[in-house]
PDB file of N, CA and C in Angstrom:
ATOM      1  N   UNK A   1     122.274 154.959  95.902  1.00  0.00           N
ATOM      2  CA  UNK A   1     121.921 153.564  96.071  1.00  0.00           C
ATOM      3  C   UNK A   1     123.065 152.868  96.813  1.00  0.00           C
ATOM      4  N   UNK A   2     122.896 152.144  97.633  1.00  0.00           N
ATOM      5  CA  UNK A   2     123.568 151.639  98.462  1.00  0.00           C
ATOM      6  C   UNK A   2     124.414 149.918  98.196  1.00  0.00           C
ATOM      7  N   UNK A   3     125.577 149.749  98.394  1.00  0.00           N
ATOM      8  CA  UNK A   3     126.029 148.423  97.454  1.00  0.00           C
ATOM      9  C   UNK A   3     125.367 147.297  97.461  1.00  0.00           C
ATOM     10  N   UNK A   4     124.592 147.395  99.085  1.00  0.00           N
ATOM     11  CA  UNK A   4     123.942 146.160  99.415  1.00  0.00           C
ATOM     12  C   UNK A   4     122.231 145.912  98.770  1.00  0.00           C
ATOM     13  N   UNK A   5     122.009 146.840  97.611  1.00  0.00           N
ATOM     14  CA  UNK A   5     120.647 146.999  97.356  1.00  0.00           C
ATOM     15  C   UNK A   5     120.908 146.861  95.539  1.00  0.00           C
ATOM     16  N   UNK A   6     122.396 146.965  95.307  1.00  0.00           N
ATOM     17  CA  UNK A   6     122.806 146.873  93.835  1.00  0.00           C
ATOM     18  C   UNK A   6     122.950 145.754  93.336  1.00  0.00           C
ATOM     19  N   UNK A   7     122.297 145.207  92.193  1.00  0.00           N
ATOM     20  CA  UNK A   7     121.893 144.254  91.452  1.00  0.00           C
ATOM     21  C   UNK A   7     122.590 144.073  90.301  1.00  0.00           C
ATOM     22  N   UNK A   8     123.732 143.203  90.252  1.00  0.00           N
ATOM     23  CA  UNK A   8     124.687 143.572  89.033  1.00  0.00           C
ATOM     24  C   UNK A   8     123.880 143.075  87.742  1.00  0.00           C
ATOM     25  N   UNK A   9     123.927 143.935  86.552  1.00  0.00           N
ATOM     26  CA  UNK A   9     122.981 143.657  85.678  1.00  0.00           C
ATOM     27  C   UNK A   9     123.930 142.367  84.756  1.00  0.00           C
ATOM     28  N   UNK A  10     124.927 142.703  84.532  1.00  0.00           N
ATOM     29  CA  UNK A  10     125.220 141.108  83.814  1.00  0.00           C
ATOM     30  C   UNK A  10     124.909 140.043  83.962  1.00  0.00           C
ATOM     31  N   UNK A  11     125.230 140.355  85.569  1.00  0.00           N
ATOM     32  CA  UNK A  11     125.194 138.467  86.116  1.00  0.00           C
ATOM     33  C   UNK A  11     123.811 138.056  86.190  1.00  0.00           C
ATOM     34  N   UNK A  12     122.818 139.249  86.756  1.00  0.00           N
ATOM     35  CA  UNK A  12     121.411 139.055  86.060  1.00  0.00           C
ATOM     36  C   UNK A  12     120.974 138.769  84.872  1.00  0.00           C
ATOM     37  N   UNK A  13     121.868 139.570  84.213  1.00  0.00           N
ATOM     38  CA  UNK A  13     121.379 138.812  82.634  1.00  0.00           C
ATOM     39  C   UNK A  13     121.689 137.248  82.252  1.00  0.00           C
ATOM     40  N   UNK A  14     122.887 137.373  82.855  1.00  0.00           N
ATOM     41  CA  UNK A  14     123.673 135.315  82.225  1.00  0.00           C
ATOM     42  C   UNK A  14     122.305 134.941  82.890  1.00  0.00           C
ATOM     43  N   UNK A  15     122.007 134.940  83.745  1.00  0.00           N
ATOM     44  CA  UNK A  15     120.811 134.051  85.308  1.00  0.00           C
ATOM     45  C   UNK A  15     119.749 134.049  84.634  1.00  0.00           C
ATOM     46  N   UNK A  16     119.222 135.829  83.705  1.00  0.00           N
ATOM     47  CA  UNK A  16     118.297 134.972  83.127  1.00  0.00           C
ATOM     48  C   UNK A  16     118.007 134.726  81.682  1.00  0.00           C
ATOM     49  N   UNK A  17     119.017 134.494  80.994  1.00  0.00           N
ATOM     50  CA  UNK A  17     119.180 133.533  79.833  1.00  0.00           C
ATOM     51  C   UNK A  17     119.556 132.034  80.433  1.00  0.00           C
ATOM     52  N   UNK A  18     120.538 131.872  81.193  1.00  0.00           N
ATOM     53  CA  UNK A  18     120.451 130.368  81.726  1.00  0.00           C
ATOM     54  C   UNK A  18     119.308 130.058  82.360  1.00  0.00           C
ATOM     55  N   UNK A  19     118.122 130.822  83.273  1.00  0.00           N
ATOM     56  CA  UNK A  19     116.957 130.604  83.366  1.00  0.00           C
ATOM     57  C   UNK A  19     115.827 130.235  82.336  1.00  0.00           C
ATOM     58  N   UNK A  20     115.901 131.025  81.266  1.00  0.00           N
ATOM     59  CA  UNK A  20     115.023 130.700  80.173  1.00  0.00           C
ATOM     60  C   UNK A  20     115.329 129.809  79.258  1.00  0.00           C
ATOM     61  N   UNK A  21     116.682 129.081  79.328  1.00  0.00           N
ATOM     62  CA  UNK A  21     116.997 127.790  78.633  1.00  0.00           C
ATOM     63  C   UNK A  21     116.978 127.030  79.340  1.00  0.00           C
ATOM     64  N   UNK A  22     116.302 126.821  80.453  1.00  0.00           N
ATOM     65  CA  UNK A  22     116.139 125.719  81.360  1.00  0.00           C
ATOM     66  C   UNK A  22     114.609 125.741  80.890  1.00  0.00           C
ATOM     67  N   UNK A  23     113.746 126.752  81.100  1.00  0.00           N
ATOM     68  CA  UNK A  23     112.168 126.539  81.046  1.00  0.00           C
ATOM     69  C   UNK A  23     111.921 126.510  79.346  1.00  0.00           C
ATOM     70  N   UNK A  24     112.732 127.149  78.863  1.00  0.00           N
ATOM     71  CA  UNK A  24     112.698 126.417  77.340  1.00  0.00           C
ATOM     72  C   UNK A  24     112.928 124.608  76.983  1.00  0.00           C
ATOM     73  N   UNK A  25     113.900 124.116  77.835  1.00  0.00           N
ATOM     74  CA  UNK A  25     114.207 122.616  77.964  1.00  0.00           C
ATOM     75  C   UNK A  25     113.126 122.060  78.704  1.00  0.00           C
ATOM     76  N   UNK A  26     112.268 122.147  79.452  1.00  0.00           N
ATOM     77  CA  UNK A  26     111.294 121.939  79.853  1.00  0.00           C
ATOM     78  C   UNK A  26     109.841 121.916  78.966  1.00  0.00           C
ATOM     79  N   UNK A  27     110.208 122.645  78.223  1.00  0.00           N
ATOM     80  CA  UNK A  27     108.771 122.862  77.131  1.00  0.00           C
ATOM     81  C   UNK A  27     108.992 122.128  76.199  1.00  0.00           C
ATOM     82  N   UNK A  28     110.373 122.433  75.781  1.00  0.00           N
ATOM     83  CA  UNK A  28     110.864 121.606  74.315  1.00  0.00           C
ATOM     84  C   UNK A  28     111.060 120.514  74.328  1.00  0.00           C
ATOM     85  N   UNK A  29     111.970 120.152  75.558  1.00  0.00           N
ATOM     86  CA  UNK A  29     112.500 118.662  75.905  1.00  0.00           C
ATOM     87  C   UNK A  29     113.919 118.529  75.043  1.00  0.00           C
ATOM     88  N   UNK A  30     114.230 119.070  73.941  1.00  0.00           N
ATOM     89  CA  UNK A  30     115.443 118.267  73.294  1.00  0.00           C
ATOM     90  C   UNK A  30     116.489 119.861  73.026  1.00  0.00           C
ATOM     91  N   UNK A  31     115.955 120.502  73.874  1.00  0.00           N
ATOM     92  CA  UNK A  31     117.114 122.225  73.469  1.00  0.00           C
ATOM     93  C   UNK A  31     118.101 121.623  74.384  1.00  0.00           C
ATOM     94  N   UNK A  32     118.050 121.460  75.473  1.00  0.00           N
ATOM     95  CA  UNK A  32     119.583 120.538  76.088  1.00  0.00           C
ATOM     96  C   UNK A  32     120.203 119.986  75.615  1.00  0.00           C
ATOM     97  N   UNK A  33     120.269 119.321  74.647  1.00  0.00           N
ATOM     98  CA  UNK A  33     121.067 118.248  73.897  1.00  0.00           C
ATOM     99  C   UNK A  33     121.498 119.305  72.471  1.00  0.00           C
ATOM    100  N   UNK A  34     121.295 119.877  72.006  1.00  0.00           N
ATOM    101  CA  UNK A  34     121.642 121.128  71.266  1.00  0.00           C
ATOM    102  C   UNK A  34     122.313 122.254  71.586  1.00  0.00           C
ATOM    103  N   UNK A  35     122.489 122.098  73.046  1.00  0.00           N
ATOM    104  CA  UNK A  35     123.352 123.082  73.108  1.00  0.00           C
ATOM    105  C   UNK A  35     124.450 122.342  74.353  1.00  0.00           C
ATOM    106  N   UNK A  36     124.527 121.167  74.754  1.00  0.00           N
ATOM    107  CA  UNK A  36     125.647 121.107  75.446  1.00  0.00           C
ATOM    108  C   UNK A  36     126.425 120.834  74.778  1.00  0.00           C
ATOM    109  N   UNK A  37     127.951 120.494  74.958  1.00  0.00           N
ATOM    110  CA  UNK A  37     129.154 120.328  74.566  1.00  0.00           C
ATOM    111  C   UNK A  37     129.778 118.857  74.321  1.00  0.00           C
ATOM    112  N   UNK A  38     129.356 118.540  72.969  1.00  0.00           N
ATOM    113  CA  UNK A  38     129.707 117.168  72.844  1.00  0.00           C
ATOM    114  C   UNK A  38     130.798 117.199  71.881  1.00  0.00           C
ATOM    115  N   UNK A  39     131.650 117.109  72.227  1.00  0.00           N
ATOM    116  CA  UNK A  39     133.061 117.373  71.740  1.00  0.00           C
ATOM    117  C   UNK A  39     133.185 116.715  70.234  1.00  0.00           C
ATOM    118  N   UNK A  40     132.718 115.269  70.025  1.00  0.00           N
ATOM    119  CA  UNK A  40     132.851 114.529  68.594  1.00  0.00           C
ATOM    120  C   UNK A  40     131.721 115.677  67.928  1.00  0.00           C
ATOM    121  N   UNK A  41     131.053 116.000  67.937  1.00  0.00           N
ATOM    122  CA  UNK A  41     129.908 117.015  67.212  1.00  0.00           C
ATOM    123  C   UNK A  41     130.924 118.469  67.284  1.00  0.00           C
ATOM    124  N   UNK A  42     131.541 118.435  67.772  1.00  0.00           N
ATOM    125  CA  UNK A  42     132.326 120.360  67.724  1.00  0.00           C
ATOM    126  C   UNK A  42     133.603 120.183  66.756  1.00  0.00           C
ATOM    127  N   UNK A  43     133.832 118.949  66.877  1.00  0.00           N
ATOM    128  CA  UNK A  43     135.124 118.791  66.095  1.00  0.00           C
ATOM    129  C   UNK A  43     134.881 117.914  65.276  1.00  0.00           C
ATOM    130  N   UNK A  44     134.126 116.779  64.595  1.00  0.00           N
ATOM    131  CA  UNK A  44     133.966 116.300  63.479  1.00  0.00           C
ATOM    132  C   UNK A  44     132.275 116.935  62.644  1.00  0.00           C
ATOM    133  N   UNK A  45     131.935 117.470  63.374  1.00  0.00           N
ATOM    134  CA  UNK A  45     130.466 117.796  62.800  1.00  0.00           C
ATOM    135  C   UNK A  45     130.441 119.835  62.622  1.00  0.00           C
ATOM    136  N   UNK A  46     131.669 120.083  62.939  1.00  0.00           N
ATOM    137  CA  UNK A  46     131.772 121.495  62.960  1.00  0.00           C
ATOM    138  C   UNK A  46     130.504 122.065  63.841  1.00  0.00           C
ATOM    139  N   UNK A  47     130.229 121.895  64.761  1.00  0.00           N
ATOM    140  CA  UNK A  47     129.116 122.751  65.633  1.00  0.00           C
ATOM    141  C   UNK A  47     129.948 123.319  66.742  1.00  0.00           C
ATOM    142  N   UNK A  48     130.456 124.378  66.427  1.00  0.00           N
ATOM    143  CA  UNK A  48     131.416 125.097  67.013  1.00  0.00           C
ATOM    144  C   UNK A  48     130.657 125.907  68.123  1.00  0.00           C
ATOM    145  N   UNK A  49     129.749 126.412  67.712  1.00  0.00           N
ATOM    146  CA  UNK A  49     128.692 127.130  69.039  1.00  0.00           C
ATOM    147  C   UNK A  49     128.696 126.339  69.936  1.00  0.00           C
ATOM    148  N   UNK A  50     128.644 124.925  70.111  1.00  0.00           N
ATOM    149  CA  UNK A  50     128.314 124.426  71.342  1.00  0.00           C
ATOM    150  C   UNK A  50     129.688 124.362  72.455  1.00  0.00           C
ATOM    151  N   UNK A  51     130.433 125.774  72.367  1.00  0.00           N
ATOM    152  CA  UNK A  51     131.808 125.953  73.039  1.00  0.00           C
ATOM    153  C   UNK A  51     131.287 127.133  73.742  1.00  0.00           C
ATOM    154  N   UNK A  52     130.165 127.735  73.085  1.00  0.00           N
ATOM    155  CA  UNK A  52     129.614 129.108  73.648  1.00  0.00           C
ATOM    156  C   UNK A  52     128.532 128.321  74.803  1.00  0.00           C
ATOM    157  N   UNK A  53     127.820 127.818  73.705  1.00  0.00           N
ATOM    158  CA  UNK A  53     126.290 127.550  74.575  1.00  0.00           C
ATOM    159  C   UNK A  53     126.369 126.651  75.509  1.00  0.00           C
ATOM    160  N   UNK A  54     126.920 125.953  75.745  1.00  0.00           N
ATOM    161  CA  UNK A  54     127.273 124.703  76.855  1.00  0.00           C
ATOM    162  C   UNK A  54     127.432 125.297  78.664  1.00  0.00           C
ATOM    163  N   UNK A  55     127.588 126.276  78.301  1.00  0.00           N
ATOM    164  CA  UNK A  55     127.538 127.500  79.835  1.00  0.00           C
ATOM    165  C   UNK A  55     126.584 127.927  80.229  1.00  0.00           C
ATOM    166  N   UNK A  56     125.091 127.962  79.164  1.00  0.00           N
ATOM    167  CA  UNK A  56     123.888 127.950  79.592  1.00  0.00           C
ATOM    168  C   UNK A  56     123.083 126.856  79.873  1.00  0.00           C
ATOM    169  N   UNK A  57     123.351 125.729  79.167  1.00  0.00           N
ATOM    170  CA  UNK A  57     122.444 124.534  78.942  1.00  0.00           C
ATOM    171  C   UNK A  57     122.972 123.817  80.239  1.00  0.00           C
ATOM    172  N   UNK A  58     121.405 123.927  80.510  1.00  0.00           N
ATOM    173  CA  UNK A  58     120.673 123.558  82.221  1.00  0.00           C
ATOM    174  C   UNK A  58     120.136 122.379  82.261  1.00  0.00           C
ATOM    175  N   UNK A  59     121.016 121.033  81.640  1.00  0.00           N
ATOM    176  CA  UNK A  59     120.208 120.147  81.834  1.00  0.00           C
ATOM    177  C   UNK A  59     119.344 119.229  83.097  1.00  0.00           C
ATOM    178  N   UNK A  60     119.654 119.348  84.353  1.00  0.00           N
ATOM    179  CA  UNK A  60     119.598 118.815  85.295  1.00  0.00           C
ATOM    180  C   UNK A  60     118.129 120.128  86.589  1.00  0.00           C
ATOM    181  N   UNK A  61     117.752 119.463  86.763  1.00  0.00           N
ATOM    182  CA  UNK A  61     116.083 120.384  87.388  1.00  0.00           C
ATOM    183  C   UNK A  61     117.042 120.682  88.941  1.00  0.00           C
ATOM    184  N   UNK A  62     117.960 119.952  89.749  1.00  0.00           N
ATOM    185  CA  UNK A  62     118.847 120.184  90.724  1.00  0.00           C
ATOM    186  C   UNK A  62     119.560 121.323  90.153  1.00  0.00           C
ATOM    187  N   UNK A  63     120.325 121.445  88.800  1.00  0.00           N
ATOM    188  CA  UNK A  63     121.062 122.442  88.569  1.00  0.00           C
ATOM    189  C   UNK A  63     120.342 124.077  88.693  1.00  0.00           C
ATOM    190  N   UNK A  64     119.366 123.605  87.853  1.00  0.00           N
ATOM    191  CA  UNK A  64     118.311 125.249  88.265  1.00  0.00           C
ATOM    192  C   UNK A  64     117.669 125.505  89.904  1.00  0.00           C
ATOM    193  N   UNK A  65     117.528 124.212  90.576  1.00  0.00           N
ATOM    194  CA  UNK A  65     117.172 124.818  92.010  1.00  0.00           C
ATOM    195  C   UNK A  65     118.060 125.198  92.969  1.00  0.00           C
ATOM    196  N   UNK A  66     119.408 124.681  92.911  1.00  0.00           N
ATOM    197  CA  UNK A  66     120.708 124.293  93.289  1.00  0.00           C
ATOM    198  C   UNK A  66     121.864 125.402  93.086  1.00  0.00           C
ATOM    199  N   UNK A  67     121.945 124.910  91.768  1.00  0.00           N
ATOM    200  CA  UNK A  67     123.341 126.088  90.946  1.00  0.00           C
ATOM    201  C   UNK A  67     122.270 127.416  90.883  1.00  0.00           C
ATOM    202  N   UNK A  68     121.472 127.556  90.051  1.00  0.00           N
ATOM    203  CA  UNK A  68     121.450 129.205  89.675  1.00  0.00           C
ATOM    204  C   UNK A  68     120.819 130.357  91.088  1.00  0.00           C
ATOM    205  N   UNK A  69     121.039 129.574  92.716  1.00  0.00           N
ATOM    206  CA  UNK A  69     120.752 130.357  93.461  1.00  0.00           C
ATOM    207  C   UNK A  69     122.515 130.385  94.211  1.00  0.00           C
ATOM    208  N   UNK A  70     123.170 129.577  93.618  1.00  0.00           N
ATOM    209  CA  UNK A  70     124.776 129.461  93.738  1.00  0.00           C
ATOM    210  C   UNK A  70     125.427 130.273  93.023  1.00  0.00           C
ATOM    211  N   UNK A  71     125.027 130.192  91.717  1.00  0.00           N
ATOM    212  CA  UNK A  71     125.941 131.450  90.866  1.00  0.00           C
ATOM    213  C   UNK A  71     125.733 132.740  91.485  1.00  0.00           C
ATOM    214  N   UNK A  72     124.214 132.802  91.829  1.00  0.00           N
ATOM    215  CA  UNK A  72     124.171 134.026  92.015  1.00  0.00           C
ATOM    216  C   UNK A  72     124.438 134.977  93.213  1.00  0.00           C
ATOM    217  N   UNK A  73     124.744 133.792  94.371  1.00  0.00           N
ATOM    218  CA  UNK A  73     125.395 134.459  95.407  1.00  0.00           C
ATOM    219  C   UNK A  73     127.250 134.426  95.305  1.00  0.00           C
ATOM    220  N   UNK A  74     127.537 134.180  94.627  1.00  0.00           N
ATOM    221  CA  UNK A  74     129.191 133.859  94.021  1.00  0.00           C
ATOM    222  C   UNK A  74     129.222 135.071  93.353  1.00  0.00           C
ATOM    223  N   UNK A  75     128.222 135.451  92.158  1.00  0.00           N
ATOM    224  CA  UNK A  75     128.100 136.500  91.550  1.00  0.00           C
ATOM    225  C   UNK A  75     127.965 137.560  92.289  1.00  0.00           C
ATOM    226  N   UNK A  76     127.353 138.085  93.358  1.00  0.00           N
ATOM    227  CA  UNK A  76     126.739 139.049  94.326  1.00  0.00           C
ATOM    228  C   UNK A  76     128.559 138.829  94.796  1.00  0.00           C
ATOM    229  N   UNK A  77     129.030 138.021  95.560  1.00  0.00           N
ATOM    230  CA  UNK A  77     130.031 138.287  96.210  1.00  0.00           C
ATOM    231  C   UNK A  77     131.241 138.798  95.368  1.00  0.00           C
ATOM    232  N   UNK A  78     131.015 138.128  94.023  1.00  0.00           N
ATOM    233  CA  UNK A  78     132.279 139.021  93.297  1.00  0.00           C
ATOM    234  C   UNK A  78     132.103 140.189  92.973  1.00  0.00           C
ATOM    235  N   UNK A  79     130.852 140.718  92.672  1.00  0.00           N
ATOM    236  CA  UNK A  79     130.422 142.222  92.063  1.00  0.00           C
ATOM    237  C   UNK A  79     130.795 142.843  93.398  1.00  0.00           C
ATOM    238  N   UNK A  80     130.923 142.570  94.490  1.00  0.00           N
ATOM    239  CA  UNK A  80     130.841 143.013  95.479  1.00  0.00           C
ATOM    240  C   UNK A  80     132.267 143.453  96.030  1.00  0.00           C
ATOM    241  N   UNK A  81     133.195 142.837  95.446  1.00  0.00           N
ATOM    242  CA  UNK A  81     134.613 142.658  95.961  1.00  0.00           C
ATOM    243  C   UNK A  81     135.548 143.180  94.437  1.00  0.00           C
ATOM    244  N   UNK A  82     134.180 143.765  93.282  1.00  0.00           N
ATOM    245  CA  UNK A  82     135.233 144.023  92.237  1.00  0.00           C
ATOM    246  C   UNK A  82     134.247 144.743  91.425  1.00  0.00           C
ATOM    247  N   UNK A  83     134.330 144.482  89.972  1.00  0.00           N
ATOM    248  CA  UNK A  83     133.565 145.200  89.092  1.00  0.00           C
ATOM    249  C   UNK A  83     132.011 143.895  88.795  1.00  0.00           C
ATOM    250  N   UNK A  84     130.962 144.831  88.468  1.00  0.00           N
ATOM    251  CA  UNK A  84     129.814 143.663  88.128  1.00  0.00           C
ATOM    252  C   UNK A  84     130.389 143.006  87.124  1.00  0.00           C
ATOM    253  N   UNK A  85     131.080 142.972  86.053  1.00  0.00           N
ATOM    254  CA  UNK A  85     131.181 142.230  85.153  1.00  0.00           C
ATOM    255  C   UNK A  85     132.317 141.364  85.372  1.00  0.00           C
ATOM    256  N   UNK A  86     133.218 141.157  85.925  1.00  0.00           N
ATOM    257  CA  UNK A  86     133.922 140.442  86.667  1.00  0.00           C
ATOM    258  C   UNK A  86     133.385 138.602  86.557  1.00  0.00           C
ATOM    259  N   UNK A  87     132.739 139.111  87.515  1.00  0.00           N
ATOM    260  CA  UNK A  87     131.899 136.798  87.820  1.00  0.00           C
ATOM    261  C   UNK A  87     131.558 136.399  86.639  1.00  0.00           C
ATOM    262  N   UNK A  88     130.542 137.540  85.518  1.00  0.00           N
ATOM    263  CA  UNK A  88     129.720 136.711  84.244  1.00  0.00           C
ATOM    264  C   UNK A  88     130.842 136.760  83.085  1.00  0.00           C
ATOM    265  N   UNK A  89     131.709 137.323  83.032  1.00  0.00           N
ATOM    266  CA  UNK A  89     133.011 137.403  81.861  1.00  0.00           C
ATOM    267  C   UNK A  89     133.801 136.012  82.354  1.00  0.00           C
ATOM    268  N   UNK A  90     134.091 136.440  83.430  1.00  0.00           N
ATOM    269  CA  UNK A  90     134.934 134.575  84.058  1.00  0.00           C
ATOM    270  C   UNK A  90     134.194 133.535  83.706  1.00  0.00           C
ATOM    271  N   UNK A  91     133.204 133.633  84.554  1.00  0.00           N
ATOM    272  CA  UNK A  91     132.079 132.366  84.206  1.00  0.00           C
ATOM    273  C   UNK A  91     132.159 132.391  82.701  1.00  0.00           C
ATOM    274  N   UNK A  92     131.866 132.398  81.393  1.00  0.00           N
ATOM    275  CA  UNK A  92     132.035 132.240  80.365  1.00  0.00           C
ATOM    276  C   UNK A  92     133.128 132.036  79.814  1.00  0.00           C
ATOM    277  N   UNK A  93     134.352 133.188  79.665  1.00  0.00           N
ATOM    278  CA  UNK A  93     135.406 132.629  79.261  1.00  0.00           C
ATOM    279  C   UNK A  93     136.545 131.453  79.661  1.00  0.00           C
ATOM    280  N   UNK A  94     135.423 130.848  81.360  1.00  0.00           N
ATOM    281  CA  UNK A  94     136.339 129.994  81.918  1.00  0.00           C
ATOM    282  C   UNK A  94     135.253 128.826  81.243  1.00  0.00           C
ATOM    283  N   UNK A  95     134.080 128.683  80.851  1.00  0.00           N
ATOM    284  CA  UNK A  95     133.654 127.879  80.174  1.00  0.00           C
ATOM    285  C   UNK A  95     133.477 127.184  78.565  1.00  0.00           C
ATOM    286  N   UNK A  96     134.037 129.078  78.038  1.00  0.00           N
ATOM    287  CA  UNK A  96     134.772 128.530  76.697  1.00  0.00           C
ATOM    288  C   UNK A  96     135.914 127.737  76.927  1.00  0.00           C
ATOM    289  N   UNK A  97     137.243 128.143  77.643  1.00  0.00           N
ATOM    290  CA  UNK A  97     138.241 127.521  78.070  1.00  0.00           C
ATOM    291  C   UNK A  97     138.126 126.154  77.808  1.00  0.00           C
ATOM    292  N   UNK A  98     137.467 125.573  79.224  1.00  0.00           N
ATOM    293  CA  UNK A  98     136.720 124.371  79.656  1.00  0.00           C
ATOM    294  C   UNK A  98     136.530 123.694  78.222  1.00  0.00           C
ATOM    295  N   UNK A  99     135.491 124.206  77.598  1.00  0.00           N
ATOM    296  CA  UNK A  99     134.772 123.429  76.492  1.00  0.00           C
ATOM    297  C   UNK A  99     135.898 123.135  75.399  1.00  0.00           C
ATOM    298  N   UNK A 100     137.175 124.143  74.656  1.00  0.00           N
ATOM    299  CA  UNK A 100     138.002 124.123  73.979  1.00  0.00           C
ATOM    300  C   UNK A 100     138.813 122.829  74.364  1.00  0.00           C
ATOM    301  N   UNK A 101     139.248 122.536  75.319  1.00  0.00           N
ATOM    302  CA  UNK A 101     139.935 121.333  76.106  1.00  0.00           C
ATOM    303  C   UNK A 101     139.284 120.315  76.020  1.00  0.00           C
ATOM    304  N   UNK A 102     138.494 120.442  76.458  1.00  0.00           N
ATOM    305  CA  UNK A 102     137.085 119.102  76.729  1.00  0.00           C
ATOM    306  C   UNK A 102     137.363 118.528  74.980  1.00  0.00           C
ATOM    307  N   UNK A 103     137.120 119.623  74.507  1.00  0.00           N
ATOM    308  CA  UNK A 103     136.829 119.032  73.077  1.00  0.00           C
ATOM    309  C   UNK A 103     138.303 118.465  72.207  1.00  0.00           C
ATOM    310  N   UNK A 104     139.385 119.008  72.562  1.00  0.00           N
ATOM    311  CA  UNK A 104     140.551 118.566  72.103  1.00  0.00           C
ATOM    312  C   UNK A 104     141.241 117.302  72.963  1.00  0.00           C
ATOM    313  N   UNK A 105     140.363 116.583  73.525  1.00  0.00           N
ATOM    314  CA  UNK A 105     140.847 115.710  73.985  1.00  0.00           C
ATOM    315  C   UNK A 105     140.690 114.512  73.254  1.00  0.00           C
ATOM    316  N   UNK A 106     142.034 113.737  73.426  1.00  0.00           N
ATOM    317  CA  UNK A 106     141.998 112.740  72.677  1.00  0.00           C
ATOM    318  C   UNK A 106     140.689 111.370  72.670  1.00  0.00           C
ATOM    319  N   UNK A 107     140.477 111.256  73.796  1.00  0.00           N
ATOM    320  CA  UNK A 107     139.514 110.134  73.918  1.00  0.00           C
ATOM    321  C   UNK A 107     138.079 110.357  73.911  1.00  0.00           C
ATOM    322  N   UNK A 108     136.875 109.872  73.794  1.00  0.00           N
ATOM    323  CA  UNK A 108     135.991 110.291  73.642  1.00  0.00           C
ATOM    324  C   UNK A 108     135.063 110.178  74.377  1.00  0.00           C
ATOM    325  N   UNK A 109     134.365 111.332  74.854  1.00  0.00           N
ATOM    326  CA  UNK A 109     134.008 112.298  75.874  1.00  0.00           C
ATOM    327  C   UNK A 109     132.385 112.291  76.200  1.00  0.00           C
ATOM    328  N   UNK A 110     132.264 111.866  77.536  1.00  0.00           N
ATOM    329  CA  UNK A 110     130.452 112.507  77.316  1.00  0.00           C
ATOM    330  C   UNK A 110     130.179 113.801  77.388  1.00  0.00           C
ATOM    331  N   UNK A 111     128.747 114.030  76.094  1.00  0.00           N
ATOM    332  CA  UNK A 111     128.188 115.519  76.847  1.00  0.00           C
ATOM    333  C   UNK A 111     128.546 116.497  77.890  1.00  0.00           C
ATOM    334  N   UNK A 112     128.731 117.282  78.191  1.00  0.00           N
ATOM    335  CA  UNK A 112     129.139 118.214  79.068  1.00  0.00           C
ATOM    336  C   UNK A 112     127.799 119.371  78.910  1.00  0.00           C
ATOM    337  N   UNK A 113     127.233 119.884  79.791  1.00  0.00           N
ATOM    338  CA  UNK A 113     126.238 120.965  80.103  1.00  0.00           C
ATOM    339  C   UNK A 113     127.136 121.313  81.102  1.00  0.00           C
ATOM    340  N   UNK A 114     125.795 122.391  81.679  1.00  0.00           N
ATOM    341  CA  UNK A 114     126.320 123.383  82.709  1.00  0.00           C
ATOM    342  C   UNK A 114     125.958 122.308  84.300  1.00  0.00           C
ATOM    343  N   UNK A 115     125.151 121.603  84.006  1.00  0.00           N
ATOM    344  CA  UNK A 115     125.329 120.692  85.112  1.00  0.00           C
ATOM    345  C   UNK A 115     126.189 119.332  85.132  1.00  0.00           C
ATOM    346  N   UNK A 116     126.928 119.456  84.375  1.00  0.00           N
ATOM    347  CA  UNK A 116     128.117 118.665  85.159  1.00  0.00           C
ATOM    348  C   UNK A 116     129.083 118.898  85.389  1.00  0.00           C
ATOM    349  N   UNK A 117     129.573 120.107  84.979  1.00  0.00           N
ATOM    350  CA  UNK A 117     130.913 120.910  85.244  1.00  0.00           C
ATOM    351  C   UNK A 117     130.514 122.026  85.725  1.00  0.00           C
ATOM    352  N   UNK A 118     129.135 122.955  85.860  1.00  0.00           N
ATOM    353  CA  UNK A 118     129.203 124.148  85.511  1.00  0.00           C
ATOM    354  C   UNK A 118     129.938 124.792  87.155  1.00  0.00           C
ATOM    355  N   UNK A 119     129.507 124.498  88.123  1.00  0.00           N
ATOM    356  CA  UNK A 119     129.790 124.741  89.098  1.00  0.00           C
ATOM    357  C   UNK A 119     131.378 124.911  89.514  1.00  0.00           C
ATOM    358  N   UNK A 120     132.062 123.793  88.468  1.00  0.00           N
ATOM    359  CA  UNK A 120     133.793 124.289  88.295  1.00  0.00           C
ATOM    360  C   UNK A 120     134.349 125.477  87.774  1.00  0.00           C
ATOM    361  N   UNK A 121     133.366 126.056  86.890  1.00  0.00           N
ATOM    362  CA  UNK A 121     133.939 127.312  85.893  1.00  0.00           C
ATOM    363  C   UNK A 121     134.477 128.301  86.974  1.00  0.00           C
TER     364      UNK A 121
END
């Protein structure tokens, strides 16, 4: 199989779990708000997951037409220049990062999803 025909399966996978929590937010309407990163809820309400999940949650209909054909040529170019797991390990642990900070900040913070930062990770 040839590199240019190889499909890195991680970054396919993040693409489509962040895909199916977008068309899940679409059906449900309120899974976005449950899983982005609202810092007073992670640190006075103990909802510590939303340091994980905030890297999937697609709130914005631009972010899914926009970003997830962006990740995935960012993704293609890093699998390409390194190992497949490379782009989807960064992308996450640079969005736990992200979210850990976000949330230890002193002043108080809006929501954070993957569409308003995600494109920084």
């Amino acid at each position: 199989m040839s590199k240019s025909a190889h499909k890195p399966l991680f970054l396919m996978l993040l693409l489509t779990v962040m895909s199916l929590s977008f068309i899940a937010q679409l059906i449900i309407g309120e899974l976005s708000s449950s899983l982005t990163l609202i810092p007073q809820q992670v640190v006075l309400g103990n909802e510590w997951w939303r340091l994980f999940t905030h890297a999937i949650a697609l709130d914005s209909p631009w972010l899914a037409i926009v970003g997830l054909p962006g990740y995935y040529w960012l993704g293609r170019e890093t699998s390409a220049l390194s190992h497949d797991s490379v782009f989807p390990l960064g992308f996450l642990i640079g969005s736990f990062i992200t979210g850990l900070t976000y949330s230890a900040m002193p002043v108080e913070c809006p929501p954070m999803g993957a569409g308003l930062f995600g494109m920084l990770y």
